[in-house]
C-alpha atoms as a PDB file:
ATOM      1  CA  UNK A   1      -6.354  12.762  -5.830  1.00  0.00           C
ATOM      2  CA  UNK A   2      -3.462  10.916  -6.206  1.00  0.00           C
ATOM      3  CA  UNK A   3      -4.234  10.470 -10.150  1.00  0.00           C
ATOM      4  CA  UNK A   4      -4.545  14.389 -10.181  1.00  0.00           C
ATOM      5  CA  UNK A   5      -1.110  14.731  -8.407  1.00  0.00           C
ATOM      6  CA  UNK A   6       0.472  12.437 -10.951  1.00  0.00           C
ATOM      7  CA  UNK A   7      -1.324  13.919 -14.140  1.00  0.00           C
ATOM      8  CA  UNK A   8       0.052  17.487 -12.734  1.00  0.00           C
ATOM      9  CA  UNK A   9       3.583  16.320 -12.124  1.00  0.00           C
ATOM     10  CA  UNK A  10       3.662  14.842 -15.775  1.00  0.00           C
ATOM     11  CA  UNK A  11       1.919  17.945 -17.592  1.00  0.00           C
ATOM     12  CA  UNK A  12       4.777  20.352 -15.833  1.00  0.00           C
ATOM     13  CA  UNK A  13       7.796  18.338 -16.437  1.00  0.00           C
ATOM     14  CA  UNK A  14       6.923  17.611 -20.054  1.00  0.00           C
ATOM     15  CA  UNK A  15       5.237  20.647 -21.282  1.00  0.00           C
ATOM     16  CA  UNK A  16       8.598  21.738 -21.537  1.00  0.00           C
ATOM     17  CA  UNK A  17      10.863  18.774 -22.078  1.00  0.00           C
ATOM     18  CA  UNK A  18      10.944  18.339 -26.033  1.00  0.00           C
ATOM     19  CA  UNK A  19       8.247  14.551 -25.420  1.00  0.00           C
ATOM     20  CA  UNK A  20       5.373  16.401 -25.831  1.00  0.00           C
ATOM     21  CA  UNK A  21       2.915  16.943 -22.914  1.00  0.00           C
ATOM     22  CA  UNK A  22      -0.136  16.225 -24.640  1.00  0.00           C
ATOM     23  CA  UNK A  23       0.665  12.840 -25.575  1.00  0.00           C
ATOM     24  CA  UNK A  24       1.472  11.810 -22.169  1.00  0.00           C
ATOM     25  CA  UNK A  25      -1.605  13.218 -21.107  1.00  0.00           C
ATOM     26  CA  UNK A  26      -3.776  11.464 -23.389  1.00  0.00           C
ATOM     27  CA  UNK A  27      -1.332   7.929 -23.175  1.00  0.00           C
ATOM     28  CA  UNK A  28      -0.745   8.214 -19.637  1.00  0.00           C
ATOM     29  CA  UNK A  29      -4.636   7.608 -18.774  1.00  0.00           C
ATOM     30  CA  UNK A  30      -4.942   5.078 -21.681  1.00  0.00           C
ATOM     31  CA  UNK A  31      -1.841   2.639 -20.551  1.00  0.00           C
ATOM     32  CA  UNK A  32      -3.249   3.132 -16.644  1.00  0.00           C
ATOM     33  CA  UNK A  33      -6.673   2.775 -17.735  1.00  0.00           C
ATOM     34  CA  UNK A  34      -7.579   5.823 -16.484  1.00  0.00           C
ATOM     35  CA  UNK A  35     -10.724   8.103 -16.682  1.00  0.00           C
ATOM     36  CA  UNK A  36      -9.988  10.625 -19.522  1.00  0.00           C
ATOM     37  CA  UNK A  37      -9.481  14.342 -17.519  1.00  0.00           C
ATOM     38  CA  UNK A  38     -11.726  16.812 -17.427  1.00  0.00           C
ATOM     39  CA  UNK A  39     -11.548  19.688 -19.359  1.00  0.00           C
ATOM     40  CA  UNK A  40     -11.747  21.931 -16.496  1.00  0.00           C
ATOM     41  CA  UNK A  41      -8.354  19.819 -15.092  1.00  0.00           C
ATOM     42  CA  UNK A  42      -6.900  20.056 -18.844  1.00  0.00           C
ATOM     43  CA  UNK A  43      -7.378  24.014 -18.158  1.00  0.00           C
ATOM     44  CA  UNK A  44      -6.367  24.074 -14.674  1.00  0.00           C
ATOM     45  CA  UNK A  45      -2.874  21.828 -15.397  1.00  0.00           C
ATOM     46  CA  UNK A  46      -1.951  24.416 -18.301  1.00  0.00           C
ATOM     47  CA  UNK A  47      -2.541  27.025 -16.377  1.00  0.00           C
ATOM     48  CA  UNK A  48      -0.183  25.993 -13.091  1.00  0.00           C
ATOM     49  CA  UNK A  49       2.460  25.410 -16.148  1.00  0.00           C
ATOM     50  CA  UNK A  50       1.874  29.120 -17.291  1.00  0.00           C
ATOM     51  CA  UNK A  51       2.361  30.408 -13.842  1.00  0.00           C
ATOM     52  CA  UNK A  52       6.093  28.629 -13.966  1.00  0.00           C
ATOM     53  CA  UNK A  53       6.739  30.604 -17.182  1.00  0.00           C
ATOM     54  CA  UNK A  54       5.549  33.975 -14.936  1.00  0.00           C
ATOM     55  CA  UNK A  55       7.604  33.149 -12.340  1.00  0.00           C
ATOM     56  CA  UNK A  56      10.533  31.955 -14.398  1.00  0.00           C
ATOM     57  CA  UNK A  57      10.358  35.114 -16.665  1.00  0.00           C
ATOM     58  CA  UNK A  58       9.270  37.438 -14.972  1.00  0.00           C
ATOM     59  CA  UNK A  59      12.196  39.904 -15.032  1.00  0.00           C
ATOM     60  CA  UNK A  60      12.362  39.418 -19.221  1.00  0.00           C
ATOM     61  CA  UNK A  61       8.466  40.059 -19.217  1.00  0.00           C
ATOM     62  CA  UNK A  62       8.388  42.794 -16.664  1.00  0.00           C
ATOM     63  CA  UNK A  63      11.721  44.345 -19.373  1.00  0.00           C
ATOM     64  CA  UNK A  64       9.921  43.662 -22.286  1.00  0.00           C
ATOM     65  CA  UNK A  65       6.686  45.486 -21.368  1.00  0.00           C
ATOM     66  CA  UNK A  66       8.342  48.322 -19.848  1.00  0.00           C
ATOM     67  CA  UNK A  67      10.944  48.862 -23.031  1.00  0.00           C
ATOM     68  CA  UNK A  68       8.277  48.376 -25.542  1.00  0.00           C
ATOM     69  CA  UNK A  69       6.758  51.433 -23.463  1.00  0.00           C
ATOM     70  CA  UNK A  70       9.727  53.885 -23.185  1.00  0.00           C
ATOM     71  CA  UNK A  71      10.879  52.970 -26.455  1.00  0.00           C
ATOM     72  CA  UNK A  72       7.132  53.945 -27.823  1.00  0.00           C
ATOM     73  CA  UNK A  73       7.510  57.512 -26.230  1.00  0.00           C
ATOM     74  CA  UNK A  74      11.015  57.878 -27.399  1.00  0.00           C
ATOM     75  CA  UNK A  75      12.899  57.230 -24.173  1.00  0.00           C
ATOM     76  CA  UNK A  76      14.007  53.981 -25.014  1.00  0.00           C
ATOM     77  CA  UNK A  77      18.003  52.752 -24.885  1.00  0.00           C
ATOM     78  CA  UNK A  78      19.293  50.155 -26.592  1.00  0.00           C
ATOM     79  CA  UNK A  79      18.120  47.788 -23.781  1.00  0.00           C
ATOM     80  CA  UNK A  80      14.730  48.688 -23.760  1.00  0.00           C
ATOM     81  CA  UNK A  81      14.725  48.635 -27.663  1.00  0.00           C
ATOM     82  CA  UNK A  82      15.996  45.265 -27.360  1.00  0.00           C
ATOM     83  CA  UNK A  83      13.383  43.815 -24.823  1.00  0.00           C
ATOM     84  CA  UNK A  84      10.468  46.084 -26.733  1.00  0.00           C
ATOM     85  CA  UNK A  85      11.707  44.266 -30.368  1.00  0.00           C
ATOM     86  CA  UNK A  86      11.252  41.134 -28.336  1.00  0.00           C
ATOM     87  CA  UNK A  87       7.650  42.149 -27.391  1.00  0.00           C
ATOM     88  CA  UNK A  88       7.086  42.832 -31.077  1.00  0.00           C
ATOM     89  CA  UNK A  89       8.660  39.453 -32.131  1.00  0.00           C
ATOM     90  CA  UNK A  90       6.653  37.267 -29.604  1.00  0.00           C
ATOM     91  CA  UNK A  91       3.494  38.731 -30.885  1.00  0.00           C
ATOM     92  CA  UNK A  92       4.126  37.536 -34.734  1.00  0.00           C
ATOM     93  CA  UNK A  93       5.067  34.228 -33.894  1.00  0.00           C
ATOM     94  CA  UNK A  94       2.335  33.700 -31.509  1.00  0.00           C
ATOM     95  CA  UNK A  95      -0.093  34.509 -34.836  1.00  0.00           C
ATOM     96  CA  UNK A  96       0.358  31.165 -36.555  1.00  0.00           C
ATOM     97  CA  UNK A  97      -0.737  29.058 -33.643  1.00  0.00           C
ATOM     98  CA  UNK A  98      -3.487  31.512 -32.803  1.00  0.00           C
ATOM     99  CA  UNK A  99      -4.947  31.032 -36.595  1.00  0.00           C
ATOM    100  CA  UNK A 100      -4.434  27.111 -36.219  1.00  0.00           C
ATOM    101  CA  UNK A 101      -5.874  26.859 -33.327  1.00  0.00           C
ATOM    102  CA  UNK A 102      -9.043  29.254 -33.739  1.00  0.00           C
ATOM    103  CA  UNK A 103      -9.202  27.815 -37.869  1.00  0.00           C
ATOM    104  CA  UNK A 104      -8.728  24.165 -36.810  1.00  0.00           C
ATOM    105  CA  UNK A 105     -10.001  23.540 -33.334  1.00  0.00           C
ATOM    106  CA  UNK A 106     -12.157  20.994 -33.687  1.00  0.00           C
ATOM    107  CA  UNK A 107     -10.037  18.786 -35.731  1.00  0.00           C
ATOM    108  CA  UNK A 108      -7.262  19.216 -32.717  1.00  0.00           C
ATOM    109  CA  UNK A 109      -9.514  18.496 -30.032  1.00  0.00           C
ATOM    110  CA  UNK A 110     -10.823  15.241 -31.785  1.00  0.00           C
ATOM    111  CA  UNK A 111      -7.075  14.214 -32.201  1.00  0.00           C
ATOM    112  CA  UNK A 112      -6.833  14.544 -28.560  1.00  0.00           C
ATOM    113  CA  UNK A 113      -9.927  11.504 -28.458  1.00  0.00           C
ATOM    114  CA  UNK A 114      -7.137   8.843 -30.262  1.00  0.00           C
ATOM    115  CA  UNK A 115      -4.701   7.497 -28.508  1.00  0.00           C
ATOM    116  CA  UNK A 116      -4.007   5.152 -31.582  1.00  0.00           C
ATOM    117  CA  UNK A 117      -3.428   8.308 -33.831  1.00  0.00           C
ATOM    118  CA  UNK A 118      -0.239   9.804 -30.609  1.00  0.00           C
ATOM    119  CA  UNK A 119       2.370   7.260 -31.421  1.00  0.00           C
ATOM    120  CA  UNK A 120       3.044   8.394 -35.037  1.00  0.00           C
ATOM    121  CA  UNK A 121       3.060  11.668 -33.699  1.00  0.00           C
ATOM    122  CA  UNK A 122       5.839  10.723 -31.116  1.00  0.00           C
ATOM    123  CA  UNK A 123       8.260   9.688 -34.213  1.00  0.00           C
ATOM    124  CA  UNK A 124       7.848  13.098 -35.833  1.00  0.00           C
ATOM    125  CA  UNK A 125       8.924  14.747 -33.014  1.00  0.00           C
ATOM    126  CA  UNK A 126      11.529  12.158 -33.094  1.00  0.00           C
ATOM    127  CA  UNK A 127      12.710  13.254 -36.272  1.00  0.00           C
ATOM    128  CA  UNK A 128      12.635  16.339 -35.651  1.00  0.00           C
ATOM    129  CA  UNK A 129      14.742  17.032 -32.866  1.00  0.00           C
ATOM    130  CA  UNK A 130      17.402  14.654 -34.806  1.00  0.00           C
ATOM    131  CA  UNK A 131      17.193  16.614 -37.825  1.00  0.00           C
ATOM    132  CA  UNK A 132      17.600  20.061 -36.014  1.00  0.00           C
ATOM    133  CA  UNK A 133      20.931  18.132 -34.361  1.00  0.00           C
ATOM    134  CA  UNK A 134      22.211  17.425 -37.767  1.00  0.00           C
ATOM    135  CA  UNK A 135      21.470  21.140 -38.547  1.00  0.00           C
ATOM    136  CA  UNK A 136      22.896  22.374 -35.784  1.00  0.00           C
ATOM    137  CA  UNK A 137      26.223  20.746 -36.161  1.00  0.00           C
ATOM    138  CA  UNK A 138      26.517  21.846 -39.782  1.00  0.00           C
ATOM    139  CA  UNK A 139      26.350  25.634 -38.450  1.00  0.00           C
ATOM    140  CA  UNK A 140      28.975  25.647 -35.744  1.00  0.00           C
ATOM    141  CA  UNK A 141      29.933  29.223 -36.959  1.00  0.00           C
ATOM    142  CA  UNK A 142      26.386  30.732 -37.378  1.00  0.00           C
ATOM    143  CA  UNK A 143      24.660  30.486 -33.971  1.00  0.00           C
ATOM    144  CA  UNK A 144      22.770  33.238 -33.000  1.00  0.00           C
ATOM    145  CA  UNK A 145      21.854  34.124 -29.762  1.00  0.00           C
ATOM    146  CA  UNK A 146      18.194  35.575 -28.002  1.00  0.00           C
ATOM    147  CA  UNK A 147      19.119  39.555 -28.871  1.00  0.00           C
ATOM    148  CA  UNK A 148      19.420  38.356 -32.664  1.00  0.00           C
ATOM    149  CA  UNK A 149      16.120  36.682 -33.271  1.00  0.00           C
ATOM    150  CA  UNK A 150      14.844  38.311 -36.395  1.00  0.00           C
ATOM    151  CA  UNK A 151      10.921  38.776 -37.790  1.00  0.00           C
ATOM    152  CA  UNK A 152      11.368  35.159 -39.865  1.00  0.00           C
ATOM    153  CA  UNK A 153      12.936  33.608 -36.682  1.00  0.00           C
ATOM    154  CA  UNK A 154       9.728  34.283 -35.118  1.00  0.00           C
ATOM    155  CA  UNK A 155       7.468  32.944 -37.345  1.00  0.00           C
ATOM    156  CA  UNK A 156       9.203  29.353 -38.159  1.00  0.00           C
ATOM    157  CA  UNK A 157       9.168  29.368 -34.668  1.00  0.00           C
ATOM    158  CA  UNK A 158       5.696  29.962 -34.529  1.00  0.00           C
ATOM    159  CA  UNK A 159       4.768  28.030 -37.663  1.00  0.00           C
ATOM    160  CA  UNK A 160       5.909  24.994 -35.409  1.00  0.00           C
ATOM    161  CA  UNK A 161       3.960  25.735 -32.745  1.00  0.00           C
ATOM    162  CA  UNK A 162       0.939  25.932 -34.691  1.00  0.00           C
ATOM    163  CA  UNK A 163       2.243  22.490 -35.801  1.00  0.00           C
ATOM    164  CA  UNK A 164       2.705  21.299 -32.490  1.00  0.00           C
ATOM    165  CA  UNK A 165      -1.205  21.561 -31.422  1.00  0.00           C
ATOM    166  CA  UNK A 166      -0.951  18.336 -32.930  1.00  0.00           C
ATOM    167  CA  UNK A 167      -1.180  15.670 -30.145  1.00  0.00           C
ATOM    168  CA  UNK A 168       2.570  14.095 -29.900  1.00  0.00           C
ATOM    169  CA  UNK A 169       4.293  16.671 -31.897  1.00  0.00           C
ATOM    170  CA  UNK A 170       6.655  18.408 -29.067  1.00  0.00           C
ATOM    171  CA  UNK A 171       5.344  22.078 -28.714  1.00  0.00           C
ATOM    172  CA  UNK A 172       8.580  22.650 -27.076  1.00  0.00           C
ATOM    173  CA  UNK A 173      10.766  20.296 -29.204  1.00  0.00           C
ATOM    174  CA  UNK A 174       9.057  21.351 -32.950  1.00  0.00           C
ATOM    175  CA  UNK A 175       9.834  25.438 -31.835  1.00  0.00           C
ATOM    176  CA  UNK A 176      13.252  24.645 -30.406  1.00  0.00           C
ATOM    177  CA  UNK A 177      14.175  23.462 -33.629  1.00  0.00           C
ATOM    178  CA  UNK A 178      12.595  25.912 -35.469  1.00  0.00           C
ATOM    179  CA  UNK A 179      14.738  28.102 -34.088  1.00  0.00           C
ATOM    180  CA  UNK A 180      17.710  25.850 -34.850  1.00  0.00           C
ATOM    181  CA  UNK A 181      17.123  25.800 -38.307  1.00  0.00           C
ATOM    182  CA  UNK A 182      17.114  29.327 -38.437  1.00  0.00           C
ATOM    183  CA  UNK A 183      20.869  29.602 -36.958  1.00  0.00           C
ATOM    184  CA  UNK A 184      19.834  30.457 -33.416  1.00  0.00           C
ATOM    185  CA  UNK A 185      22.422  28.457 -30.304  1.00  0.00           C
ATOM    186  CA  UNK A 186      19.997  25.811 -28.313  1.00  0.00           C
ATOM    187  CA  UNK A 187      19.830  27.892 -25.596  1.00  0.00           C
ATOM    188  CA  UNK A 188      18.423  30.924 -27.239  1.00  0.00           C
ATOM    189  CA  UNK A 189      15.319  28.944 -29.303  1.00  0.00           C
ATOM    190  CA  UNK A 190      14.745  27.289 -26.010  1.00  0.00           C
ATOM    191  CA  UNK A 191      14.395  30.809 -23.740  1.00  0.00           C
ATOM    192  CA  UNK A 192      12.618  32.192 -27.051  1.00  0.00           C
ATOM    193  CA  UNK A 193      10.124  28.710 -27.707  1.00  0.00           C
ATOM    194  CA  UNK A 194       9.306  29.326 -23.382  1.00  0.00           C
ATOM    195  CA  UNK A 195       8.328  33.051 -23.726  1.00  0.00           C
ATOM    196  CA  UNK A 196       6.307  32.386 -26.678  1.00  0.00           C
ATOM    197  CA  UNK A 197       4.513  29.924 -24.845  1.00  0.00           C
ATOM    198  CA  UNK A 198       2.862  32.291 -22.962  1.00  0.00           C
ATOM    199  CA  UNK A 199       0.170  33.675 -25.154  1.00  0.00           C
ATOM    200  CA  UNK A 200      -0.301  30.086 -26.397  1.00  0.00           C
ATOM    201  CA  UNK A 201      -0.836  28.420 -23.468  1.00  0.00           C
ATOM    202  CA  UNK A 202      -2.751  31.718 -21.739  1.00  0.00           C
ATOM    203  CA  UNK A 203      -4.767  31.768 -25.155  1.00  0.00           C
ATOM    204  CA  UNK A 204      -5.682  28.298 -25.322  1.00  0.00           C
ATOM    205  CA  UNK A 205      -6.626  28.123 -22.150  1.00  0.00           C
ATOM    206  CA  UNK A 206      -9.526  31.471 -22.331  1.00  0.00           C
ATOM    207  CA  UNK A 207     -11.066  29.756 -25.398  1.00  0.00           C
ATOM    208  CA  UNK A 208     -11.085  26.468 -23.684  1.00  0.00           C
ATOM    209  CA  UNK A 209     -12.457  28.225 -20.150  1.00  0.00           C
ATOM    210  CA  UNK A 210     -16.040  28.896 -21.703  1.00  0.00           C
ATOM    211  CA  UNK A 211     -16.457  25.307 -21.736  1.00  0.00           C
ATOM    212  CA  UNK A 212     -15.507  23.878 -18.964  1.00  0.00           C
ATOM    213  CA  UNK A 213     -18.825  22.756 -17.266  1.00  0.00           C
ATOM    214  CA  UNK A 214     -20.372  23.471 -13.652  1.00  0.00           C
ATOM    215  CA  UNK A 215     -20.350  21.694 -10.997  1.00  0.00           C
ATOM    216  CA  UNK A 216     -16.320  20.440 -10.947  1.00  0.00           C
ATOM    217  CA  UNK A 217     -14.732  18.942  -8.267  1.00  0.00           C
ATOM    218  CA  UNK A 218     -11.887  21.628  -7.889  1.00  0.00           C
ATOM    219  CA  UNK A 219      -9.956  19.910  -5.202  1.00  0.00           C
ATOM    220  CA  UNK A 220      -7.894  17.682  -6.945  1.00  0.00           C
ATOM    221  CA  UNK A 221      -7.790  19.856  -9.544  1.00  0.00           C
ATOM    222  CA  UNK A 222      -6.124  22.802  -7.799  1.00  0.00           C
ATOM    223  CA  UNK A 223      -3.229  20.234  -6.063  1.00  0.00           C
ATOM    224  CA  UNK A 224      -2.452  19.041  -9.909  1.00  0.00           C
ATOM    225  CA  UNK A 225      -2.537  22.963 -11.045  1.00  0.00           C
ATOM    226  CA  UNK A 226       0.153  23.433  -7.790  1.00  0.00           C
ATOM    227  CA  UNK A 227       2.059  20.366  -8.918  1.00  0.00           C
ATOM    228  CA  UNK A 228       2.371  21.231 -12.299  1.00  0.00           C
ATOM    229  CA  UNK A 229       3.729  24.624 -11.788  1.00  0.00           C
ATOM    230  CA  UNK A 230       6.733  23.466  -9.226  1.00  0.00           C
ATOM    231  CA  UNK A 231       7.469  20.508 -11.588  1.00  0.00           C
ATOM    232  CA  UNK A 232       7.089  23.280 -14.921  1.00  0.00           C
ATOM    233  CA  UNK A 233       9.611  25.314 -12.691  1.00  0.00           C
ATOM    234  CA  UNK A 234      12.149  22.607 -12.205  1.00  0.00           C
ATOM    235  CA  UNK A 235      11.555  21.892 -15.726  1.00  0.00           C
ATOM    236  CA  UNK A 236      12.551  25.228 -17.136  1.00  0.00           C
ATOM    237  CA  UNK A 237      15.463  25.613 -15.006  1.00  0.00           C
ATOM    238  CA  UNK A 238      16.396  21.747 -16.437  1.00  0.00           C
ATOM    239  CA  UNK A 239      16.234  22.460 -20.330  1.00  0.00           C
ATOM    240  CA  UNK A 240      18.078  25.625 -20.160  1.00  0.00           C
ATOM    241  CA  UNK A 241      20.839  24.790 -18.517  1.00  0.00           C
ATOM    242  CA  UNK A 242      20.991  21.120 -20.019  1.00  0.00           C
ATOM    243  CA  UNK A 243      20.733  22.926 -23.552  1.00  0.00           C
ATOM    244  CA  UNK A 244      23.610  24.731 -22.842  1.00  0.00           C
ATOM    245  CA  UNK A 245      26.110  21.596 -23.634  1.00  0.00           C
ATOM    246  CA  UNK A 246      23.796  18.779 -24.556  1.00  0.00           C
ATOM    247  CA  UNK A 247      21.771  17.790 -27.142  1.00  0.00           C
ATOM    248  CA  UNK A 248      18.154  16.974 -27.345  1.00  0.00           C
ATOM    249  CA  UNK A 249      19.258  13.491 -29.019  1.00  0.00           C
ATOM    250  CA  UNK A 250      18.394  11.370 -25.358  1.00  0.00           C
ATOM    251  CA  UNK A 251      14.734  13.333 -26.131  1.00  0.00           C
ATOM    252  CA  UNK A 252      14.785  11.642 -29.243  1.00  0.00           C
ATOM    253  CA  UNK A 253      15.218   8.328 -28.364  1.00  0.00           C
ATOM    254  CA  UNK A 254      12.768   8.136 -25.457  1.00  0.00           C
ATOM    255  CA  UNK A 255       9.906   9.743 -27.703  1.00  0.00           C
ATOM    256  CA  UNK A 256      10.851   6.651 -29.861  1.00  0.00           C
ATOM    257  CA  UNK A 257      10.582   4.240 -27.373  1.00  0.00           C
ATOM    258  CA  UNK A 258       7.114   5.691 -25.919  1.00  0.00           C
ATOM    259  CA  UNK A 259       5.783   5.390 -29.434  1.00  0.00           C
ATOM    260  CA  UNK A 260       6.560   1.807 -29.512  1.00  0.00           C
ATOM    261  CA  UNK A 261       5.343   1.143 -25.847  1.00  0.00           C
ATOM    262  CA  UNK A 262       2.447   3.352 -26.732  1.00  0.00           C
ATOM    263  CA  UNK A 263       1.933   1.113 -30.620  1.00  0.00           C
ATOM    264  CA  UNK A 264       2.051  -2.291 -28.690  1.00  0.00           C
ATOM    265  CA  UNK A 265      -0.665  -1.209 -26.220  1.00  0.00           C
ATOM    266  CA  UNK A 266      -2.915   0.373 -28.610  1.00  0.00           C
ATOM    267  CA  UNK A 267      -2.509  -2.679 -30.446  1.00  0.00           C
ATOM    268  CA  UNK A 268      -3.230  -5.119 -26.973  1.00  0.00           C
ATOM    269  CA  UNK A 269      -6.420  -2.685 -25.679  1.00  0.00           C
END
């Protein structure tokens, strides 16, 4: 249980802090030595951090379905255009990711069986978040905010998602900065890189459902699934408001300094 708890609390806070959930989940068990999770608790964990995207969003997802619909019919106003065009725009960047995933899945999954293979990963998301800094500053003029996200907004951002099935690669971090190099403010790639989330993580999770086998013990599994969506909460709330005047630099440094803690085990085991 108390290895569930933990695995839950680290899958919600860094799913969305740019250090990339998926290589603590497959590092954390490997420095602790650890049974590997189950994919039923793999499922389970993603899920409770999709719930905290529900609860978080739920007035931008309750908008966006309800302008896409009046603005459909022709009853729309220029707020429900807005939040339908948002709609429209979450569904083309969630496409890359979807064709990676379906295209490449097996190759992914046996990533996620090589802990050796994470820390490499770690210092591309390391570079990336201080390359979308050094972006960033050069466009102190240009920054867009979330009702300006165009059609090829959507899809770097969802180009580095697809990226970011990658174990190591910060789903988060890699779309945030997509969305920086496209001239949006920090803020605004980080509420768009959370809603697009959604269909990732929800669509991940259904192909990944089918084989999750009978017979698991869903006890500690549903506490971690609870844990990770009130730490995925807190975590949302976090990032956007730290975003707001800070940079992701700290994010940087830390995913440099796991990869090295994570290089020297490998290298003891």
């Amino acid at each position: 249980m108390v290895q569930a708890i933990v695995l839950g609390a680290v899958q919600g806070f860094t799913e969305f802090v740019p250090v990339s959930s998926s290589a603590h989940l497959v590092l954390v068990p490997f420095l602790l030595r650890w049974p590997i999770p189950s994919l039923a608790f793999d499922v389970a964990i993603h899920l409770g951090t999709l719930l905290a995207l529900v609860v978080y969003f739920w007035g931008d997802l309750v908008a966006m379905v309800a302008g896409a619909a009046r603005s459909v019919v022709g009853r729309g106003d220029a707020g429900d255009r807005l939040h339908g065009r948002l709609a429209v725009l979450l569904a083309a960047g969630t496409a890359p990711a979807a064709a990676a995933g379906l295209l490449l899945r097996g190759f992914f999954e046996g990533l996620f069986e090589r802990p050796e293979f994470v820390p490499t990963e770690l210092l591309v998301t390391a570079v990336l978040l201080v390359t979308g800094e050094a972006v960033y500053r050069r466009r102190r003029e240009d920054r867009r905010g979330i009702d300006r996200i165009g059609v090829w907004d959507a899809l770097t951002m969802g180009a580095m998602q697809a990226l970011a099935i990658s174990p190591g690669i910060s789903r988060s971090g890699a779309t945030i900065v997509g969305g920086m190099f496209r001239g949006l403010a920090r803020e605004a790639a980080a509420r768009f890189s959370f809603l697009l989330s959604i269909p990732a993580i929800l669509g991940a999770a259904v192909v990944a459902v089918q084989d999750v086998p009978a017979g698991t013990d869903w006890g500690p599994t549903i506490a971690a699934t609870a844990v990770a969506a009130v730490t995925g909460l807190g975590a949302i709330a976090f990032l956007l408001r730290y975003l707001q005047t800070r940079t992701m630099l700290p994010f940087a440094v830390y995913c440099v300094a796991l990869s090295a803690i994570s290089l020297t085990a490998v290298a003891l085991r």
